[in-house]
Protein backbone atom coordinates (compact mmCIF):
# COMPACT_ATOMS: atom_id res chain seq x y z
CA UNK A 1 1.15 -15.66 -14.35
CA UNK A 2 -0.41 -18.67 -14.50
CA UNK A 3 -0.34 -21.54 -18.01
CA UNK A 4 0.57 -17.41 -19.58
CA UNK A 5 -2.74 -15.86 -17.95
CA UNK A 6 -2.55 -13.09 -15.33
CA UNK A 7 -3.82 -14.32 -12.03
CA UNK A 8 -3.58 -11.11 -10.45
CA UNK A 9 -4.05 -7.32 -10.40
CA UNK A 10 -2.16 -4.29 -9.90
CA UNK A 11 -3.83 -2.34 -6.56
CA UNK A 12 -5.75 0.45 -7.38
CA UNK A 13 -6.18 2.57 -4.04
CA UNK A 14 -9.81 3.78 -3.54
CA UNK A 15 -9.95 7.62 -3.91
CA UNK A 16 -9.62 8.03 0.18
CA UNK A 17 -6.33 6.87 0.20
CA UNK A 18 -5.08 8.11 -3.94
CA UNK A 19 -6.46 11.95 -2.90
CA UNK A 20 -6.94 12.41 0.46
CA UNK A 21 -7.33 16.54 -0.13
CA UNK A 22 -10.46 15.68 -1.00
CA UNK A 23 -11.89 14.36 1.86
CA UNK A 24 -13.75 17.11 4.59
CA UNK A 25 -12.30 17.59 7.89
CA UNK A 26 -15.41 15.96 9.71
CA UNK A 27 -13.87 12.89 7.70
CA UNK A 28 -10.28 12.74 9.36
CA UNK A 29 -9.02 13.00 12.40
CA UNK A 30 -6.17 12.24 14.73
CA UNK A 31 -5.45 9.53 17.06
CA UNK A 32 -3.47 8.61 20.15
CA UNK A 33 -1.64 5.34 19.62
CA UNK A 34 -1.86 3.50 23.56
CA UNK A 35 1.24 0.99 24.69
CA UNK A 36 -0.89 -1.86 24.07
CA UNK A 37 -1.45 -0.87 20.76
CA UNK A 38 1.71 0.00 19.80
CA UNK A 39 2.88 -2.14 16.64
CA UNK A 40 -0.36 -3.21 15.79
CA UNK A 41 -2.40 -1.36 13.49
CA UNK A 42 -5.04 -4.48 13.85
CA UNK A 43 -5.19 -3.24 17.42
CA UNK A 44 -6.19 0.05 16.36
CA UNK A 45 -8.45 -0.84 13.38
CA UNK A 46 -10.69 -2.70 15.82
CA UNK A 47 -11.09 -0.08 18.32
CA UNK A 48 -11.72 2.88 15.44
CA UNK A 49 -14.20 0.46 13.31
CA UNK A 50 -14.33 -2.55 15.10
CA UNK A 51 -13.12 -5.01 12.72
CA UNK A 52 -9.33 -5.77 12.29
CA UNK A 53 -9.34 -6.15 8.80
CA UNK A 54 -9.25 -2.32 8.51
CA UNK A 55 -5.76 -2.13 9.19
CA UNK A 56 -5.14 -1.79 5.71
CA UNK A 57 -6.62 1.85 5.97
CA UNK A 58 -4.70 3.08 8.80
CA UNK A 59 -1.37 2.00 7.47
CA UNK A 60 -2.07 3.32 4.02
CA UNK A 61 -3.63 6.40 5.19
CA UNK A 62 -0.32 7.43 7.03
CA UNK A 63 2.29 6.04 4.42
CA UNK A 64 4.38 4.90 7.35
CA UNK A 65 8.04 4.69 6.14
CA UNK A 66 8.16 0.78 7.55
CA UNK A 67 5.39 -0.82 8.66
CA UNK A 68 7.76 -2.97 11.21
CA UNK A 69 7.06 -2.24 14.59
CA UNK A 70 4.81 0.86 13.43
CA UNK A 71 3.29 3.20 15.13
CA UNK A 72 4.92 3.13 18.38
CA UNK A 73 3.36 4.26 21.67
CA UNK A 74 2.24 7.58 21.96
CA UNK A 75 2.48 8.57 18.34
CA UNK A 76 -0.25 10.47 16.93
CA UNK A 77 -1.33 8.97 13.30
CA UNK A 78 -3.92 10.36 11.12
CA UNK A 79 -7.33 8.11 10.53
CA UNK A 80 -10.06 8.28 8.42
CA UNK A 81 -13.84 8.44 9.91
CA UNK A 82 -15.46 4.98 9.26
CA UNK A 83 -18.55 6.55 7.60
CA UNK A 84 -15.86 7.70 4.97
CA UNK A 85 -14.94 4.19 3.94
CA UNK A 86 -18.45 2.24 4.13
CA UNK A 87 -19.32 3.41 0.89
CA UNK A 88 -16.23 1.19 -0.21
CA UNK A 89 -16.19 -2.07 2.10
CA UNK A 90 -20.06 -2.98 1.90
């Protein structure tokens, strides 16, 4: 709070991320996570949609425990297709 107003918002998940059930298979998949992309999910968000600033998506799509040092190399982590979040990001 700022002079008693609230400067900020609670996050409110967009329904890809709040109900995943809903999405259709075509929409998710799985994905190899390489040495040189292990412990960086900025890595990985610009090879699946070619932006960085994705990584967001990744790391709240697979509710990761810690986000230190996560995923390490050779885990598999779940991803969502990129035609499943434009909707949301344009």
């Amino acid at each position: 709070m700022v002079d008693g107003e609230v400067t900020y918002g609670l996050w409110v998940p967009p329904w890809f991320i709040a109900n995943p059930d809903l999405l259709s298979p075509d929409q998710v998949g799985n994905y190899q996570v390489s040495a040189g992309e292990a412990g960086r999910p900025d890595l990985i968000s610009t090879t699946l949609y070619g932006t960085p600033y994705l990584d967001w998506v990744i790391i709240a799509f697979n509710q990761p425990r810690s986000s230190f040092n996560w995923p390490e190399p050779g885990t598999v982590i779940k991803i969502i297709t990129y035609s499943a979040i434009l909707p949301f990001i344009s």
